[in-house]
C-alpha atoms as a PDB file:
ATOM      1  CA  UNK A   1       0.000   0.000   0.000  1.00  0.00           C
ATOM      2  CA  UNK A   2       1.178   3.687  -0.799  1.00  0.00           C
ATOM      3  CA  UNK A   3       2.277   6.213   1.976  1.00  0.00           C
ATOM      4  CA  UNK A   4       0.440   8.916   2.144  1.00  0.00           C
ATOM      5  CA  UNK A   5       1.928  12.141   2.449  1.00  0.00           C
ATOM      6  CA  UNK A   6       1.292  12.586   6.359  1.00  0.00           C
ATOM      7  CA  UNK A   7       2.639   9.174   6.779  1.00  0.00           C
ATOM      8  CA  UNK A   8       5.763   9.862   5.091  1.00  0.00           C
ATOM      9  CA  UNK A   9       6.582  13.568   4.361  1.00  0.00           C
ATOM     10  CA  UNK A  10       8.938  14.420   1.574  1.00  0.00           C
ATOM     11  CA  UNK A  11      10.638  18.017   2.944  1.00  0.00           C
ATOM     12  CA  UNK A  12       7.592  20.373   2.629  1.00  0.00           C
ATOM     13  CA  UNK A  13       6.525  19.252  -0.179  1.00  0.00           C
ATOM     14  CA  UNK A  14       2.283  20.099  -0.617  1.00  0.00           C
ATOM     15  CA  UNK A  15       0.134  16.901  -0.664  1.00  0.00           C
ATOM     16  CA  UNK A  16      -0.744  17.289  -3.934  1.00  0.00           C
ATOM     17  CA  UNK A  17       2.678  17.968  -5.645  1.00  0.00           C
ATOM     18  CA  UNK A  18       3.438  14.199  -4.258  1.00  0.00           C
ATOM     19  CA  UNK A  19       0.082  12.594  -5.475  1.00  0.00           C
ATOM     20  CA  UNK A  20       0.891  13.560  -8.589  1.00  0.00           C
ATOM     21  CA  UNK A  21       4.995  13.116  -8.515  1.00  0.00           C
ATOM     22  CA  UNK A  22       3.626   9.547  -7.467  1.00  0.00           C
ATOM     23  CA  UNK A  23       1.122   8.892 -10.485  1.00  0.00           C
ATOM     24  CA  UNK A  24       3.677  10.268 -12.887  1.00  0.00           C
ATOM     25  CA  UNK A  25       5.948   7.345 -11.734  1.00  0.00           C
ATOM     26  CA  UNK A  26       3.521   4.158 -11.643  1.00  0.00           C
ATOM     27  CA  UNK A  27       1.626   5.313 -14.892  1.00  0.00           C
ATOM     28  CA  UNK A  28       4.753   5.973 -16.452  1.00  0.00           C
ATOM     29  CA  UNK A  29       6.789   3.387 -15.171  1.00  0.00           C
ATOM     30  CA  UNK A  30       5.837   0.882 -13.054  1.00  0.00           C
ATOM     31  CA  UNK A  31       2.404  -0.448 -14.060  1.00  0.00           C
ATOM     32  CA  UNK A  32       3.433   0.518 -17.903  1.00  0.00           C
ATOM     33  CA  UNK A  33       6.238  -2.157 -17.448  1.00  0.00           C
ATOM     34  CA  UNK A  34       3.766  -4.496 -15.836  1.00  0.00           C
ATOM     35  CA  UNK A  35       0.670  -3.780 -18.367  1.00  0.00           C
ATOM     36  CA  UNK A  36       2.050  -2.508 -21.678  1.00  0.00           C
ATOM     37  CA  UNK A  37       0.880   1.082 -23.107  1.00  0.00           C
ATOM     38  CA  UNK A  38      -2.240   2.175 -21.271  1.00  0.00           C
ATOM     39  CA  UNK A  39      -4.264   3.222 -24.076  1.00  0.00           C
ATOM     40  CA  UNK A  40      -3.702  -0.065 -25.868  1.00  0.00           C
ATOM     41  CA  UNK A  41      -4.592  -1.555 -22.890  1.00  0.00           C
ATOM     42  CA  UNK A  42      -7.859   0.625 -22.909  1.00  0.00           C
ATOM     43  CA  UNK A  43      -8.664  -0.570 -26.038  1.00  0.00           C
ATOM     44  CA  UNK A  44      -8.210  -4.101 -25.401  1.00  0.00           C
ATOM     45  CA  UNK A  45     -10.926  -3.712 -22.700  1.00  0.00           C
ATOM     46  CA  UNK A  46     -12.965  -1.792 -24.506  1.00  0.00           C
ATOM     47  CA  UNK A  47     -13.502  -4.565 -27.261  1.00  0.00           C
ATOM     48  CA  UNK A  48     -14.031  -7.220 -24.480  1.00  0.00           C
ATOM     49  CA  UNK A  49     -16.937  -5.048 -22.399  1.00  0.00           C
ATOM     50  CA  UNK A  50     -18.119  -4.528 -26.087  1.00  0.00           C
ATOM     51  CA  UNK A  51     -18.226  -8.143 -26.649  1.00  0.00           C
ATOM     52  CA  UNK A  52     -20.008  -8.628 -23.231  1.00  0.00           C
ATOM     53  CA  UNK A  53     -22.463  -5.686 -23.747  1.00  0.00           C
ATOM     54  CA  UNK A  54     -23.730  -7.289 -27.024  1.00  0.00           C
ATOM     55  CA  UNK A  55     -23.993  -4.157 -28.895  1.00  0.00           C
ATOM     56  CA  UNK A  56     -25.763  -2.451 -26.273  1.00  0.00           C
ATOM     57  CA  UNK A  57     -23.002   0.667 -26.432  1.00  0.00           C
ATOM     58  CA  UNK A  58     -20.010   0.738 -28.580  1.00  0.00           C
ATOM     59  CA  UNK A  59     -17.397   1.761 -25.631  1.00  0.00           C
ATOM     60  CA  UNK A  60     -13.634   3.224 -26.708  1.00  0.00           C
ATOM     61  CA  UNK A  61     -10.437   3.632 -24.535  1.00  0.00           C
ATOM     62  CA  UNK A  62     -11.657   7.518 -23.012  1.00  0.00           C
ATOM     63  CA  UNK A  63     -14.852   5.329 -21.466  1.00  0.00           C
ATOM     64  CA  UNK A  64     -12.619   2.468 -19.734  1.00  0.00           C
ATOM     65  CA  UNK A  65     -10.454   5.200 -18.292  1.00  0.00           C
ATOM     66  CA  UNK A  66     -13.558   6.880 -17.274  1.00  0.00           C
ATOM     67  CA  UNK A  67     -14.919   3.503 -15.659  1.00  0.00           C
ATOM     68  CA  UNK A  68     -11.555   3.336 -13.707  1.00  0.00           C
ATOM     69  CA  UNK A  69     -12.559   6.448 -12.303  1.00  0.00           C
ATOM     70  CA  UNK A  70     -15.869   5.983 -11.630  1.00  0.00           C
ATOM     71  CA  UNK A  71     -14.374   2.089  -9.826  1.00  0.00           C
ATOM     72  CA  UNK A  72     -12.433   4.172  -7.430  1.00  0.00           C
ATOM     73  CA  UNK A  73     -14.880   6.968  -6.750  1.00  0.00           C
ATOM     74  CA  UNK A  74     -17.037   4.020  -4.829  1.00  0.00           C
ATOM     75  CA  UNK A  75     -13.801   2.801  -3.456  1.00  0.00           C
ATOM     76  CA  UNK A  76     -13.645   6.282  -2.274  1.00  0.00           C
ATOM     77  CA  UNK A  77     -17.232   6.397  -0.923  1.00  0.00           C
ATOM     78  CA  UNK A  78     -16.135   3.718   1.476  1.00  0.00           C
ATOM     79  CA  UNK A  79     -12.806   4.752   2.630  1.00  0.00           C
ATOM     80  CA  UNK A  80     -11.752   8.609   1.547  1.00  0.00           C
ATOM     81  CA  UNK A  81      -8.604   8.725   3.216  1.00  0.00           C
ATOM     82  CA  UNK A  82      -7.270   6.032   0.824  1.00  0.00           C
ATOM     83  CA  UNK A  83      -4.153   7.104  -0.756  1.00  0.00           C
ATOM     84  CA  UNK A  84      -3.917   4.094  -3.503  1.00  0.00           C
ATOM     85  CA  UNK A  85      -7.568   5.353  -4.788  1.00  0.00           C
ATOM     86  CA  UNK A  86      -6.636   8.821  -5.363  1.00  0.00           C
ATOM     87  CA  UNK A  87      -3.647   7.693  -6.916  1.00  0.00           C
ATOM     88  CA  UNK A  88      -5.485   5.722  -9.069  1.00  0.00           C
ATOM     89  CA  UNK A  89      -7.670   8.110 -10.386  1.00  0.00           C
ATOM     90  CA  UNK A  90      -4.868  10.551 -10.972  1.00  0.00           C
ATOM     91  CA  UNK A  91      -3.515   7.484 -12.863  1.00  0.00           C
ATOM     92  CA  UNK A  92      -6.507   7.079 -14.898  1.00  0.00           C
ATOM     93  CA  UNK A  93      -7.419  10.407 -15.900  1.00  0.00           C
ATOM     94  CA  UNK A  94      -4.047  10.842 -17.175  1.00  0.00           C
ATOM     95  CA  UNK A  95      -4.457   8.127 -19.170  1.00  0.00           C
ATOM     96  CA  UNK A  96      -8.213   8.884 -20.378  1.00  0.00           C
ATOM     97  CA  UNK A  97      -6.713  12.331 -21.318  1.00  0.00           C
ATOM     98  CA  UNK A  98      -3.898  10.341 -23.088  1.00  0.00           C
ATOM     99  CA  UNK A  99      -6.738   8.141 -25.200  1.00  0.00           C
ATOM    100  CA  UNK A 100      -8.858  11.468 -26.229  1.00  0.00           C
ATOM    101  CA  UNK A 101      -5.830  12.552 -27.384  1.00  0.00           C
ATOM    102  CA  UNK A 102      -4.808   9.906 -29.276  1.00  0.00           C
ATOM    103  CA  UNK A 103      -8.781   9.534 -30.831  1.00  0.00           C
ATOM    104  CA  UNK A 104      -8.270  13.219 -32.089  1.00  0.00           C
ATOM    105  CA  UNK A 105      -5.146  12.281 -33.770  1.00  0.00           C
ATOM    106  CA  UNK A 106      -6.874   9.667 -35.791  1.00  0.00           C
ATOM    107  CA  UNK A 107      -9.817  11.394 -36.746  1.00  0.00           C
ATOM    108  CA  UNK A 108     -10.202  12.473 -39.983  1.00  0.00           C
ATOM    109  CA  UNK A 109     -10.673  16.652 -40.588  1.00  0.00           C
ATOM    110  CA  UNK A 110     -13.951  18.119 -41.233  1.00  0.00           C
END
């Protein structure tokens, strides 16, 4: 489990400032060595919840970050001091911000 900032202080550094410092590192580095590329990742989910929703919605890579979000936010509901669910969702949004970016890139202009 991550330390939270008033567990382990890092000189007087703000709470957020290490959140984020934090993110940067997993998203970047640890769980992209674990899990391959994020949005690829994304997509891969995206196509299975697809399969599983039968057509019901046609989901991309921005709506599986999204859900990731939404997953942590109840998390959250139960426990709000937990610093591995805001890290999370700092972790996710990055990503979902990565994926929009990357839709835009392949869309065709009007």
């Amino acid at each position: 489990m991550t330390k939270s900032p008033s567990e382990t202080k890092l000189d007087s550094t703000t709470d957020r400032a290490w959140l984020l410092r934090k993110a940067e590192k997993i998203v970047c580095g640890e769980r992209n060595q674990d899990y391959g590329e994020p949005v690829e990742n994304m997509k891969r989910t995206a196509a299975m919840l697809n399969a599983y929703l039968g057509g019901r919605a046609d989901l991309d890579s921005t709506d599986i970050a999204a859900f990731g979000i939404i997953l942590k936010l109840g998390r959250l509901a139960h426990d709000r001091g937990s610093a591995d669910s805001w890290l999370d969702i700092c972790g996710y949004a990055a990503i979902g911000f990565e994926a929009s970016e990357d839709q835009k890139s392949k869309k065709p202009p009007p």
